[in-house]
C-alpha atoms as a PDB file:
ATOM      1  CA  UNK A   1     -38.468 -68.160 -15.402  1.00  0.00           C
ATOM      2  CA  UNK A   2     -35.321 -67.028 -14.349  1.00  0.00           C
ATOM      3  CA  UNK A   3     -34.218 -63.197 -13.707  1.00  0.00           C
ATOM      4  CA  UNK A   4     -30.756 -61.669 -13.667  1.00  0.00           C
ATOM      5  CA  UNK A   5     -29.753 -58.687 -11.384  1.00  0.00           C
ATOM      6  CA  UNK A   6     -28.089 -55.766 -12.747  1.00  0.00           C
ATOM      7  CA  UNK A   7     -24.387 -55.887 -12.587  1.00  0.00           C
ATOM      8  CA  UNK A   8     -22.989 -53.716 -10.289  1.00  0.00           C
ATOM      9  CA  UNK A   9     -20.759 -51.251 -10.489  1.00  0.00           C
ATOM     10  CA  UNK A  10     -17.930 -50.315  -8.840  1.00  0.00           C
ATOM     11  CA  UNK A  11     -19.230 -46.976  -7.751  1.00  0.00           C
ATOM     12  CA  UNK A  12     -22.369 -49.747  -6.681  1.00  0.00           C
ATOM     13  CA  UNK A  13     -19.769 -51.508  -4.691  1.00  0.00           C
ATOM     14  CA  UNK A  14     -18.374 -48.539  -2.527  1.00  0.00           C
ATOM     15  CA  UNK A  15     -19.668 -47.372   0.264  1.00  0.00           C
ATOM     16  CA  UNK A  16     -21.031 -43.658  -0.094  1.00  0.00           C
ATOM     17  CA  UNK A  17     -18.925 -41.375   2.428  1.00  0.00           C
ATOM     18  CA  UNK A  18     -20.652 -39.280   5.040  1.00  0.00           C
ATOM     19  CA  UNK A  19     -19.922 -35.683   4.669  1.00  0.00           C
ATOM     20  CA  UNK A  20     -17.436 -34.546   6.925  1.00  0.00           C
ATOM     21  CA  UNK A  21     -18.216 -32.893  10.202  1.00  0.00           C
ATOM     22  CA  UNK A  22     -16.989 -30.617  12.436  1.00  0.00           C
ATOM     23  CA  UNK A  23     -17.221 -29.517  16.047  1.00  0.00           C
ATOM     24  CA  UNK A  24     -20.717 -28.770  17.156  1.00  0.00           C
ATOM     25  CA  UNK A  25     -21.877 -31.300  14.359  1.00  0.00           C
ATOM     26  CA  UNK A  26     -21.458 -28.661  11.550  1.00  0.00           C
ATOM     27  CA  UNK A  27     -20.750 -30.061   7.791  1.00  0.00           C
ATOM     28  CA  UNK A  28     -17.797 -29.447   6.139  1.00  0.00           C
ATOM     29  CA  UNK A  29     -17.650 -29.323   2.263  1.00  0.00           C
ATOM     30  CA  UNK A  30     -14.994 -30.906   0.167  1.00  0.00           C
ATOM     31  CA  UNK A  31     -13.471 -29.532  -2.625  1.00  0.00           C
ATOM     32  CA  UNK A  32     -11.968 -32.208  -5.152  1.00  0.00           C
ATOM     33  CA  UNK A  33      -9.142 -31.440  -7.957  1.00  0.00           C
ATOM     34  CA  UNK A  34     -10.351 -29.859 -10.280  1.00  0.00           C
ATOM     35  CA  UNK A  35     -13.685 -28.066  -8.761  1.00  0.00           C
ATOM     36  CA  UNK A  36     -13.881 -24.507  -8.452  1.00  0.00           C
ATOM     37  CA  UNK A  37     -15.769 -22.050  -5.747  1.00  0.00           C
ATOM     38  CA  UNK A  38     -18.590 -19.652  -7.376  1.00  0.00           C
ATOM     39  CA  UNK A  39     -18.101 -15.946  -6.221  1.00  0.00           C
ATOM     40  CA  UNK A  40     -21.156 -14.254  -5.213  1.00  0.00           C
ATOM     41  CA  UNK A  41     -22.242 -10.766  -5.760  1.00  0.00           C
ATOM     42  CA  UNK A  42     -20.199  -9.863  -3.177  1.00  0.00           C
ATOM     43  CA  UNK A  43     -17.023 -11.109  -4.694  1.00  0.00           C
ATOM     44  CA  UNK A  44     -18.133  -9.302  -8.249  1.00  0.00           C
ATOM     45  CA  UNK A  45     -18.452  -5.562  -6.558  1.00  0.00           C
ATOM     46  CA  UNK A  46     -15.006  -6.374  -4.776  1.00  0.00           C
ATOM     47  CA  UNK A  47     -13.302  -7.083  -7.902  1.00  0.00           C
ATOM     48  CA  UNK A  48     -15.003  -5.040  -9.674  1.00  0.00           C
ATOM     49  CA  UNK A  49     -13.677  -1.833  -7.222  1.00  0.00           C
ATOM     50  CA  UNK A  50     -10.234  -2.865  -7.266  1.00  0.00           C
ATOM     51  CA  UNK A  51      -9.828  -3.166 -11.476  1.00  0.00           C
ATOM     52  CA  UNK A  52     -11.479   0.514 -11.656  1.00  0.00           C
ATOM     53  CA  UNK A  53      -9.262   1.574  -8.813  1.00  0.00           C
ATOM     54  CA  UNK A  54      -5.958   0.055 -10.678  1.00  0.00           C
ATOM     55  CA  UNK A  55      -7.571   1.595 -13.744  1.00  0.00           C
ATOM     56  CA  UNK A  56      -7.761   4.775 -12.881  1.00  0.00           C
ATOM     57  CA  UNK A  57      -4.444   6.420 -12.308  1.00  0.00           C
ATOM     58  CA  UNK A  58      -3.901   5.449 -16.349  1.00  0.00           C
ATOM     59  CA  UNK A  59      -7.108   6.768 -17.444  1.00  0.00           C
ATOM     60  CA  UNK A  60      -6.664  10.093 -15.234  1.00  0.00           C
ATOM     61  CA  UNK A  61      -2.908   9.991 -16.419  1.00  0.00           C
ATOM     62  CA  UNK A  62      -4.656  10.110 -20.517  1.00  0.00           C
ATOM     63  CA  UNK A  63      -7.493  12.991 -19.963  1.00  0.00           C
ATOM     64  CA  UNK A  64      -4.914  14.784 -17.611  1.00  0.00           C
ATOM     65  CA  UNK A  65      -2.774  14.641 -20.939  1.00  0.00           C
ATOM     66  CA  UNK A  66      -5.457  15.570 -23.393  1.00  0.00           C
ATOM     67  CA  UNK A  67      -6.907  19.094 -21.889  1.00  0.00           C
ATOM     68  CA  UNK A  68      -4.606  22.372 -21.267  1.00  0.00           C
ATOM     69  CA  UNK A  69      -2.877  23.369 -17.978  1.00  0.00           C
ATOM     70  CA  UNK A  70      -5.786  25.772 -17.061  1.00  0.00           C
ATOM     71  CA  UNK A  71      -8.707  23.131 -17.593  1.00  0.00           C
ATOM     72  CA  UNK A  72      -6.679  20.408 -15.496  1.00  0.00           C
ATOM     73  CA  UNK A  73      -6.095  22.327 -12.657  1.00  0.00           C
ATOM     74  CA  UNK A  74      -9.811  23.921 -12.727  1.00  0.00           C
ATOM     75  CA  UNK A  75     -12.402  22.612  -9.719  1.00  0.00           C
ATOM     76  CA  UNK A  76     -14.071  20.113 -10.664  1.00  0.00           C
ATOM     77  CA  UNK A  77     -11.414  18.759 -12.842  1.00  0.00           C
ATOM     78  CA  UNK A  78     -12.346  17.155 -15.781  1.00  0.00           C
ATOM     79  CA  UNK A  79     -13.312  13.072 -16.432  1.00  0.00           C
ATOM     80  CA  UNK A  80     -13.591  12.972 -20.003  1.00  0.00           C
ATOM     81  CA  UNK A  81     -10.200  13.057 -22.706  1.00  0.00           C
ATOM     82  CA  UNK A  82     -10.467  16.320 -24.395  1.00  0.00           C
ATOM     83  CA  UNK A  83      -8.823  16.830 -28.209  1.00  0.00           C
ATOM     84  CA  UNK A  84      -5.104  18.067 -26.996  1.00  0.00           C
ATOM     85  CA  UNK A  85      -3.922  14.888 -26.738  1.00  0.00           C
ATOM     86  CA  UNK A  86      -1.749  14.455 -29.601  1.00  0.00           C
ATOM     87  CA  UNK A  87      -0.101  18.578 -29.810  1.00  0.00           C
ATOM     88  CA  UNK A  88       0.703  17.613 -25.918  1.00  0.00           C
ATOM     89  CA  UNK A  89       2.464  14.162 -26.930  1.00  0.00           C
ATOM     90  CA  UNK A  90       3.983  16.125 -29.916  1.00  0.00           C
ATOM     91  CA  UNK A  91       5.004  18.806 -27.535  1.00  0.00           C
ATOM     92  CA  UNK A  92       7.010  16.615 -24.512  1.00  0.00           C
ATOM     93  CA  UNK A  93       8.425  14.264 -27.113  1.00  0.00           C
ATOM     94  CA  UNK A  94      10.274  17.569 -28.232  1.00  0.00           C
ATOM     95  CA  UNK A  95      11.116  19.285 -25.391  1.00  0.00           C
ATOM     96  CA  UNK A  96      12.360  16.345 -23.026  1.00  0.00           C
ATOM     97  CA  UNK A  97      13.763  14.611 -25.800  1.00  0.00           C
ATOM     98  CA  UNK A  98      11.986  11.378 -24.834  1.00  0.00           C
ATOM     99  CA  UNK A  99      12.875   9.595 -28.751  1.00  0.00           C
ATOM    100  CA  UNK A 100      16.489   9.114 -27.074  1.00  0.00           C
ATOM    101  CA  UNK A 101      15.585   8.574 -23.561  1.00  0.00           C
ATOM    102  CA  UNK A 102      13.426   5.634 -24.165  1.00  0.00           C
ATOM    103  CA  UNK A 103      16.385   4.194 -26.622  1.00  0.00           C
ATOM    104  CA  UNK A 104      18.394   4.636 -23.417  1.00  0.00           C
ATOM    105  CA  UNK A 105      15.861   3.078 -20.789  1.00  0.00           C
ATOM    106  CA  UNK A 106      15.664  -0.157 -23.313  1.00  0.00           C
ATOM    107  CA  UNK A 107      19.019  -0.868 -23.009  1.00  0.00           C
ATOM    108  CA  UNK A 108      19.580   0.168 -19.803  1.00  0.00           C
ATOM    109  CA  UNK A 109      16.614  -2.350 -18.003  1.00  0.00           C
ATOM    110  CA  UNK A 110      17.236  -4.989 -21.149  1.00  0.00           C
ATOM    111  CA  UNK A 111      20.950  -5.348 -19.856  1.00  0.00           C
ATOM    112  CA  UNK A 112      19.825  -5.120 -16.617  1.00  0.00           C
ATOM    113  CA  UNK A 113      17.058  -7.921 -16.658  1.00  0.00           C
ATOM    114  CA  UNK A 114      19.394 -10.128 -19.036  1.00  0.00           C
ATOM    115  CA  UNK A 115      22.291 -10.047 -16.759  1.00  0.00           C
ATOM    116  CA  UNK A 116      19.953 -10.570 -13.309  1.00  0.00           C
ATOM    117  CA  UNK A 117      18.427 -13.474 -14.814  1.00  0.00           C
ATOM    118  CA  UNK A 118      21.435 -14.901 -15.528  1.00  0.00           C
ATOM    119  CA  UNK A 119      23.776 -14.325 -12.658  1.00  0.00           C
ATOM    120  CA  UNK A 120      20.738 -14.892 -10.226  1.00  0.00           C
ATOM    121  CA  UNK A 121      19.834 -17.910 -11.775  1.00  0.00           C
ATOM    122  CA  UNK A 122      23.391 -19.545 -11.767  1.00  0.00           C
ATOM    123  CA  UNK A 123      23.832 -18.374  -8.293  1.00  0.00           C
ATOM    124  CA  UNK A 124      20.631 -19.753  -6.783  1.00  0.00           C
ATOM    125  CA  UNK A 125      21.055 -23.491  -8.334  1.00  0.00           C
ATOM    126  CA  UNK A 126      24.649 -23.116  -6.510  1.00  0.00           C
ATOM    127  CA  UNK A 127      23.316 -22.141  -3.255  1.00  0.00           C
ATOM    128  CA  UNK A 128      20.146 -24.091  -3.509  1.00  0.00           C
ATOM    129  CA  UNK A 129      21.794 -27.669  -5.048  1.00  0.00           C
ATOM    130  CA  UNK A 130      25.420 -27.169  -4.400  1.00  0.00           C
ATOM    131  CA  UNK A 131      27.479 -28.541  -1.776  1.00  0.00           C
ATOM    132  CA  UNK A 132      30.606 -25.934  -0.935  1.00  0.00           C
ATOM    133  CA  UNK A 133      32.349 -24.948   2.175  1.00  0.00           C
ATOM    134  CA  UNK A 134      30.707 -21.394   3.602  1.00  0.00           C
ATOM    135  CA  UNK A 135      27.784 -21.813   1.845  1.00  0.00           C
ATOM    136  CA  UNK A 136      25.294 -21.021   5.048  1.00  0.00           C
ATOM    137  CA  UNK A 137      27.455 -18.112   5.626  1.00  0.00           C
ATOM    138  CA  UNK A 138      27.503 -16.375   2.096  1.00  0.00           C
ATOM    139  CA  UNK A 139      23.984 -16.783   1.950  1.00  0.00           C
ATOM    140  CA  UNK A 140      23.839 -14.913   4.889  1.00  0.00           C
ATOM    141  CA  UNK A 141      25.920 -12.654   3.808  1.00  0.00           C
ATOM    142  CA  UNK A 142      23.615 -12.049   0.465  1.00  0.00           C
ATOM    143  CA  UNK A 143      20.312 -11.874   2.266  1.00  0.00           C
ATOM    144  CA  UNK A 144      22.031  -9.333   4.653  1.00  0.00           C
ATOM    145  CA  UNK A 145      22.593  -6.815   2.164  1.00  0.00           C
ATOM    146  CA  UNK A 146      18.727  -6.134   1.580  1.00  0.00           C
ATOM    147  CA  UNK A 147      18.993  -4.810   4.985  1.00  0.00           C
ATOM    148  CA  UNK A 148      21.674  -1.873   3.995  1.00  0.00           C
ATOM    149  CA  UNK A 149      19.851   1.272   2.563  1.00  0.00           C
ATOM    150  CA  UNK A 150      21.177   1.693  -1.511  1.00  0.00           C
ATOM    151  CA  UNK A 151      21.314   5.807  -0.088  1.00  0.00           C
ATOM    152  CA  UNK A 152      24.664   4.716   1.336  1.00  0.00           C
ATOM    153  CA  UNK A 153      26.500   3.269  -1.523  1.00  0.00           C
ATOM    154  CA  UNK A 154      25.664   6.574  -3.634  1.00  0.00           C
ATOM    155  CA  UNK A 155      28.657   8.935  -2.494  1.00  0.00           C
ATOM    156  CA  UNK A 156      31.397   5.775  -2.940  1.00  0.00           C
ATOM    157  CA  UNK A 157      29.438   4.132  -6.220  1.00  0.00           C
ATOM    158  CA  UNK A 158      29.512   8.038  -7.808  1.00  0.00           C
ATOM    159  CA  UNK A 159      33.218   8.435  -6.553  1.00  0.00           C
ATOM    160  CA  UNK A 160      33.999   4.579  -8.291  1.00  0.00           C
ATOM    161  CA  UNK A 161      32.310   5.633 -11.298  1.00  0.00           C
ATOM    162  CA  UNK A 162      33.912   8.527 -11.618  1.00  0.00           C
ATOM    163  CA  UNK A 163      37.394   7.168 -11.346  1.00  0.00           C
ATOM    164  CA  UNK A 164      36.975   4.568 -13.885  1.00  0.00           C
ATOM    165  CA  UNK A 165      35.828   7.439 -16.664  1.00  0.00           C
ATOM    166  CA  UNK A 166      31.751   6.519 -16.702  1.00  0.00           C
ATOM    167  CA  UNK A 167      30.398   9.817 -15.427  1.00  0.00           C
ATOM    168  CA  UNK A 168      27.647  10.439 -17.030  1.00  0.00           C
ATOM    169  CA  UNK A 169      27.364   6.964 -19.584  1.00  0.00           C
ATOM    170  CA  UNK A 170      24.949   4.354 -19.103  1.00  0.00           C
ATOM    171  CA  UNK A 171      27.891   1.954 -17.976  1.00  0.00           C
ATOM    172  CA  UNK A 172      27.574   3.831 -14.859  1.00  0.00           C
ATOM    173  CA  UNK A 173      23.805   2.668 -14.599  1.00  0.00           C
ATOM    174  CA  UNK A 174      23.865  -1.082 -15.981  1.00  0.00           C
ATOM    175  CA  UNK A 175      27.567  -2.199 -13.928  1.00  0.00           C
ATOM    176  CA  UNK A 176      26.062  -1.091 -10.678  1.00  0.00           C
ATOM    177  CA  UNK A 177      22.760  -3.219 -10.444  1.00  0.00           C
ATOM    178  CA  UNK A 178      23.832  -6.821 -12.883  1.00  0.00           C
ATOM    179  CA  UNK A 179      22.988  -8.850 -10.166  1.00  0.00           C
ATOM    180  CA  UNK A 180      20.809  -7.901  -7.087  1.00  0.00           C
ATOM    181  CA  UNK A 181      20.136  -9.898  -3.481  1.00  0.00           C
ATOM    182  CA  UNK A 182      16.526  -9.969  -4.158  1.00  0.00           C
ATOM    183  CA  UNK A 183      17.008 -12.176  -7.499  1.00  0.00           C
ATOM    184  CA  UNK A 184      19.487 -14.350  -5.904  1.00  0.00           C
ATOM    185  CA  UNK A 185      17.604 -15.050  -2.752  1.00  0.00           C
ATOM    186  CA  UNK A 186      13.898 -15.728  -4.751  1.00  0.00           C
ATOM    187  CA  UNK A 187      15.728 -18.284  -7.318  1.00  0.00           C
ATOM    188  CA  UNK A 188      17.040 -19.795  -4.614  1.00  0.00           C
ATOM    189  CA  UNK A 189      14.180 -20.701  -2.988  1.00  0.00           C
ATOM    190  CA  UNK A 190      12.209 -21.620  -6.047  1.00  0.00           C
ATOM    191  CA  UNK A 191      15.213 -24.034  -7.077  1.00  0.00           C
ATOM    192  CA  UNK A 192      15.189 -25.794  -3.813  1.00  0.00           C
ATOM    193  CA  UNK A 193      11.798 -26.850  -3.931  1.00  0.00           C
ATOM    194  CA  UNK A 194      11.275 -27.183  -7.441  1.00  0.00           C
ATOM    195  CA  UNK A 195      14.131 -28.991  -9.077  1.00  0.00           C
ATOM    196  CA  UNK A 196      14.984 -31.910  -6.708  1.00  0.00           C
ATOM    197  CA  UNK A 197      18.333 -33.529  -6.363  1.00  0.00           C
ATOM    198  CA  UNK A 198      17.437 -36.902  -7.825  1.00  0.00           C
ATOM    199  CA  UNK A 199      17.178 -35.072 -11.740  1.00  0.00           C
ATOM    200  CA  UNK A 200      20.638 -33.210 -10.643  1.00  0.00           C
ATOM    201  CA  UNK A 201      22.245 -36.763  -9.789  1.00  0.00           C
ATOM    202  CA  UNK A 202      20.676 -38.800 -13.022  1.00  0.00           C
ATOM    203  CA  UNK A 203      22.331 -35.785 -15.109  1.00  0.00           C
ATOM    204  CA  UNK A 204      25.563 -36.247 -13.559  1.00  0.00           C
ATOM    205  CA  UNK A 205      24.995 -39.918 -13.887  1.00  0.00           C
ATOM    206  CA  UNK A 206      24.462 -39.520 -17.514  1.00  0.00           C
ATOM    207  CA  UNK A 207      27.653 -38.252 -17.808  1.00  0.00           C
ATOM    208  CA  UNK A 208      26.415 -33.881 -18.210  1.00  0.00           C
ATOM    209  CA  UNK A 209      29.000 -31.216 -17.253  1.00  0.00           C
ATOM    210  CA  UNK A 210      28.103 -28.813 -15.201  1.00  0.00           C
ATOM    211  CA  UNK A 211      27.158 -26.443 -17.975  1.00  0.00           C
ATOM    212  CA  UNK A 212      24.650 -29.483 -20.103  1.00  0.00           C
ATOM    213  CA  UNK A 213      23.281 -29.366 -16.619  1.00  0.00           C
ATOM    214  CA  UNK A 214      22.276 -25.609 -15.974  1.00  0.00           C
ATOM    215  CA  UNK A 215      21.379 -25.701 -19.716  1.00  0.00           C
ATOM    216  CA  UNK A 216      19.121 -28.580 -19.832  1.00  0.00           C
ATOM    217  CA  UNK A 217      17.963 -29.217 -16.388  1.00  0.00           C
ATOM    218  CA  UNK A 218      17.913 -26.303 -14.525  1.00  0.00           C
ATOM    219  CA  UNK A 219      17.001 -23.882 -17.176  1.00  0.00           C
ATOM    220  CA  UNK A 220      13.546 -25.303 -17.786  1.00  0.00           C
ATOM    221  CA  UNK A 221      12.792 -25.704 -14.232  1.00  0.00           C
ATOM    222  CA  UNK A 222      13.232 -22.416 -13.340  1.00  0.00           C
ATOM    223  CA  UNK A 223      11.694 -20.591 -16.373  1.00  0.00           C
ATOM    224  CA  UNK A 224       8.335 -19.750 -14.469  1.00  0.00           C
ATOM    225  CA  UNK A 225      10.604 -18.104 -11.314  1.00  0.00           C
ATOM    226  CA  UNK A 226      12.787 -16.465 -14.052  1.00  0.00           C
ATOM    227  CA  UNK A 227       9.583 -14.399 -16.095  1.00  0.00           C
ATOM    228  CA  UNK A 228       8.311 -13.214 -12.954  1.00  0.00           C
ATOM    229  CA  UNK A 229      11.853 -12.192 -11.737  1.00  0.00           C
ATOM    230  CA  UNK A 230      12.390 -10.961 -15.618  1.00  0.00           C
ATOM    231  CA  UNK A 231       9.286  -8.728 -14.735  1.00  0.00           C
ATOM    232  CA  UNK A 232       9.946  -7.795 -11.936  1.00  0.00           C
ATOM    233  CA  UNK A 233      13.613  -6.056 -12.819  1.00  0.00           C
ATOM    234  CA  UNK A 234      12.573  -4.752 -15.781  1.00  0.00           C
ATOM    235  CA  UNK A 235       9.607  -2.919 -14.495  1.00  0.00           C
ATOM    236  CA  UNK A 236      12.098  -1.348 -11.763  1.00  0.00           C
ATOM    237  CA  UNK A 237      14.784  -0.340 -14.245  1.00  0.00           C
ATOM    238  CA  UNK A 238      12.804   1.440 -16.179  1.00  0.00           C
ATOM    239  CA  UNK A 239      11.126   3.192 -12.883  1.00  0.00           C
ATOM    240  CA  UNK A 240      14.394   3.742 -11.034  1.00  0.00           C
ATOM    241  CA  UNK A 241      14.923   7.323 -10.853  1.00  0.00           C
ATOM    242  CA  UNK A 242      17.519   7.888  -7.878  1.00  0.00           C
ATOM    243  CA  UNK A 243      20.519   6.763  -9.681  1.00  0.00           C
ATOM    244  CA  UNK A 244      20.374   7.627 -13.307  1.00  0.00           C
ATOM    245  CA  UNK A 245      19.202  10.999 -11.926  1.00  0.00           C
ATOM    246  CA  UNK A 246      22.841  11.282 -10.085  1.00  0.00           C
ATOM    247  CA  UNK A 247      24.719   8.919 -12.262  1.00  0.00           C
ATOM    248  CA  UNK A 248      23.268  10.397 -16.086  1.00  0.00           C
ATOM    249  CA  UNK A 249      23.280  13.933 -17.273  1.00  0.00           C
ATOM    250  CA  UNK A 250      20.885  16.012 -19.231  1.00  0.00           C
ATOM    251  CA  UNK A 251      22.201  15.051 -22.348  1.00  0.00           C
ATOM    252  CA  UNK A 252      22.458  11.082 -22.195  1.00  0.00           C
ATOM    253  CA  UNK A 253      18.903  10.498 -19.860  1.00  0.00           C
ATOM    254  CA  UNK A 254      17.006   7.568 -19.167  1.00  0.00           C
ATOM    255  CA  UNK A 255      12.976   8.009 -19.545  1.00  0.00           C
ATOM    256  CA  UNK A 256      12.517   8.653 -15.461  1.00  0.00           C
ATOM    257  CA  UNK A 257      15.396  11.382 -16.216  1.00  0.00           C
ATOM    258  CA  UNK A 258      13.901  12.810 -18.790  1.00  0.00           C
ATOM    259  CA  UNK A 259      10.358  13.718 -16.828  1.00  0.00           C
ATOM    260  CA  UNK A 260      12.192  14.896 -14.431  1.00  0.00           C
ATOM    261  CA  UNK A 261      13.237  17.437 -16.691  1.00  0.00           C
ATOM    262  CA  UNK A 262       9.610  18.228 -17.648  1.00  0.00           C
ATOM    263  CA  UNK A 263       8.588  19.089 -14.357  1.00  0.00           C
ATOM    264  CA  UNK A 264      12.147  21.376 -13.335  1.00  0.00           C
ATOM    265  CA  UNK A 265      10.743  24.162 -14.660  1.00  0.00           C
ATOM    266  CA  UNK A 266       9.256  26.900 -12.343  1.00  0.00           C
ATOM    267  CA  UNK A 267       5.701  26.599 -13.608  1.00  0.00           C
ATOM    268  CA  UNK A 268       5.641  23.196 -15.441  1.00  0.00           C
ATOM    269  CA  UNK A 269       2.483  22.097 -17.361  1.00  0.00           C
ATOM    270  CA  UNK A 270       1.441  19.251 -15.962  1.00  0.00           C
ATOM    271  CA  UNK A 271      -0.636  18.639 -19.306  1.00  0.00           C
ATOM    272  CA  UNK A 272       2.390  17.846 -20.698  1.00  0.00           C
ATOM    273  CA  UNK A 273       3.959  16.195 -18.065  1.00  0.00           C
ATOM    274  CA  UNK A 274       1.102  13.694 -17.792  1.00  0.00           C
ATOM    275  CA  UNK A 275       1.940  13.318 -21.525  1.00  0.00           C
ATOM    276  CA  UNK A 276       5.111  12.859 -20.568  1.00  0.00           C
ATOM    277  CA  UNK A 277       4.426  10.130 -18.011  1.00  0.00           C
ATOM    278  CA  UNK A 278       1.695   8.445 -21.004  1.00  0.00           C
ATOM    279  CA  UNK A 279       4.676   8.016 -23.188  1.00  0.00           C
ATOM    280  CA  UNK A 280       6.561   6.621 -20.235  1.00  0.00           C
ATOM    281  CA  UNK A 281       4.146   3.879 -19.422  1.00  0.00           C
ATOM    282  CA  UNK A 282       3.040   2.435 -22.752  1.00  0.00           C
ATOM    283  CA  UNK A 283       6.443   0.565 -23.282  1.00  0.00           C
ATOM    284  CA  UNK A 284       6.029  -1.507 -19.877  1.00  0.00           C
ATOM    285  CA  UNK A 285       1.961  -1.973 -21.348  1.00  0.00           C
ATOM    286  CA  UNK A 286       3.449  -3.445 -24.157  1.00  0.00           C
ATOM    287  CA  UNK A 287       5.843  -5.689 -22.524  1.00  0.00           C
ATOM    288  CA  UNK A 288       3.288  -6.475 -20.590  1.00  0.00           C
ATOM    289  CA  UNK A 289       0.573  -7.430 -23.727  1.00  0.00           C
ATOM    290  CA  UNK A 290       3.428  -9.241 -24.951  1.00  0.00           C
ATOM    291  CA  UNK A 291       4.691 -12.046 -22.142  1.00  0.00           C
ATOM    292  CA  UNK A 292       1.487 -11.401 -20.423  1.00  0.00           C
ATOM    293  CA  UNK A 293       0.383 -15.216 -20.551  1.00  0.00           C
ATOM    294  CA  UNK A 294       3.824 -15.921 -19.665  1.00  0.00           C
ATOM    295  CA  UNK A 295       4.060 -13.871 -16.899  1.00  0.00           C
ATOM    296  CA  UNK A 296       1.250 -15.333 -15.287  1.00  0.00           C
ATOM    297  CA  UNK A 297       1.664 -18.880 -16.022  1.00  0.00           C
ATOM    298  CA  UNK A 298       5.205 -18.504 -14.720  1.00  0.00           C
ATOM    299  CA  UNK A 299       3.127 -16.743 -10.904  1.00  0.00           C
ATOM    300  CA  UNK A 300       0.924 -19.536 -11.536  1.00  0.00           C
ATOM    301  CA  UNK A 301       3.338 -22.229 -11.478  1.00  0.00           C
ATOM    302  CA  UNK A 302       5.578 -21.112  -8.512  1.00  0.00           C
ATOM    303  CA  UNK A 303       2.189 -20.976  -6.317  1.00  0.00           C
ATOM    304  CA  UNK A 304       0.531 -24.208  -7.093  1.00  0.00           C
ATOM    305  CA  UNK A 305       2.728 -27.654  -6.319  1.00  0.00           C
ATOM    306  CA  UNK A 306       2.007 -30.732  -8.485  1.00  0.00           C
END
């Protein structure tokens, strides 16, 4: 009677692979695509720590904003919201006139963010793809001028402003800061690693312009560098304080402006500047509810090559 072997396999077939070792005879574990390392305890109180510590400026920022000047300043202050939190909203929406000031801060960091992702965008494909005489140099030239402290432009960007009738207007906010070196600099090294010149030659081969290019080519490409720049500018924007403080007056503010004005007084109450300071933070929460997946799929895919 005859008997027939099993049919091997191919995983039958190869050889079974030592584990790696290191010096001293040590083993080394592998970690194949697609595995993932399992945090210990230790890892779970770490992360743990640092989400309550992020946490809690917000939550201190809401029960600061709920209680009355005397019970926030008292010792022990308190943990828990108390039941003033809406006459305290009520009551710095009024006197700061934060309805306007927010209209104001939209426009100002959605012009802002529009125009950097645009003009930073265009001009990183150029320096990151494009072949032009002085190219090294202006580069240089661009990454020099994070080294130049914005304090110094103030007196001659006030005088310019002045001069051209925009004291005061929200021109003199949004002309000032359309592009930045920052922007410029971080598309241009996503662009030259991410979009590589043989898709930028088949284009051209096809017959694209210039414009079908940056449209259809680079556009897509650098969408995940773009919502993290996006966020980026629009979160300072609606922060920056300096300028619109010099550059606005107390009748055309921006939010940052505008709490500024809260806490001017000689005796301000912080209950409702911490109001204040709510109302000024819920806008960027929303943004950020809003292209949160974005956001991160967009950090995501400018840290992790294919």
């Amino acid at each position: 009677m005859t008997t027939t072997s099993p049919i091997k396999t191919a995983a039958d077939l190869t050889p079974a692979r030592p584990p790696a070792t290191g010096s001293g005879g040590r083993t080394r574990l592998r970690i194949g695509a697609g595995q993932q390392l399992k945090g210990g305890p230790f890892t779970y109180v770490a992360l743990v720590i640092v989400g309550l510590g992020s946490i809690f400026p917000l939550y201190w920022t809401l029960v600061a904003a709920s209680h009355d000047q005397q019970r926030v300043l008292d010792s022990p202050p308190p943990l828990l919201p108390g039941g003033r939190l809406w006459s305290n909203l009520q009551a710095a929406w009024d006197q700061a006139h934060l309805g306007k000031a927010i209209v104001n801060s939209v426009v100002v960091a959605g012009c802002i963010t529009v125009a950097t992702l645009f003009f930073c965008t265009l001009a990183g494909y150029a320096f990151a793809k494009m072949r032009f005489r002085g190219r090294g140099f202006l580069m240089t030239a661009v990454i020099a001028t994070l080294t130049i402290p914005p304090q110094l432009s103030v007196v001659p960007l006030f005088m310019m402003m002045s001069d051209i009738g925009w004291g005061g207007k929200l021109e003199s906010v949004i002309f000032p800061t359309l592009v930045g070196a920052f922007g410029v600099f971080f598309m241009r090294q996503y662009l030259l690693e991410a979009l590589p010149y043989e898709l930028v030659e088949a284009a051209k081969v096809d017959g694209a312009t210039n414009f079908r290019i940056v449209w259809s080519v680079v556009l897509p490409v650098a969408r995940p560098a773009m919502m993290v720049l996006g966020m980026l500018t629009f979160v300072q924007a609606w922060n920056d304080f300096f300028w619109p403080f010099l550059a606005l007056n107390q009748q055309n503010p921006t939010i940052q402006v505008a709490l500024g004005q809260l806490s001017a007084s000689y005796t301000p109450d912080q209950s409702i500047v911490m109001a204040g300071a709510l109302i000024s933070t819920l806008p960027l929460l929303l943004v950020f509810v809003i292209f949160g997946k974005q956001i991160v799929g967009g950090i995501m895919s400018g840290a992790v090559k294919g």
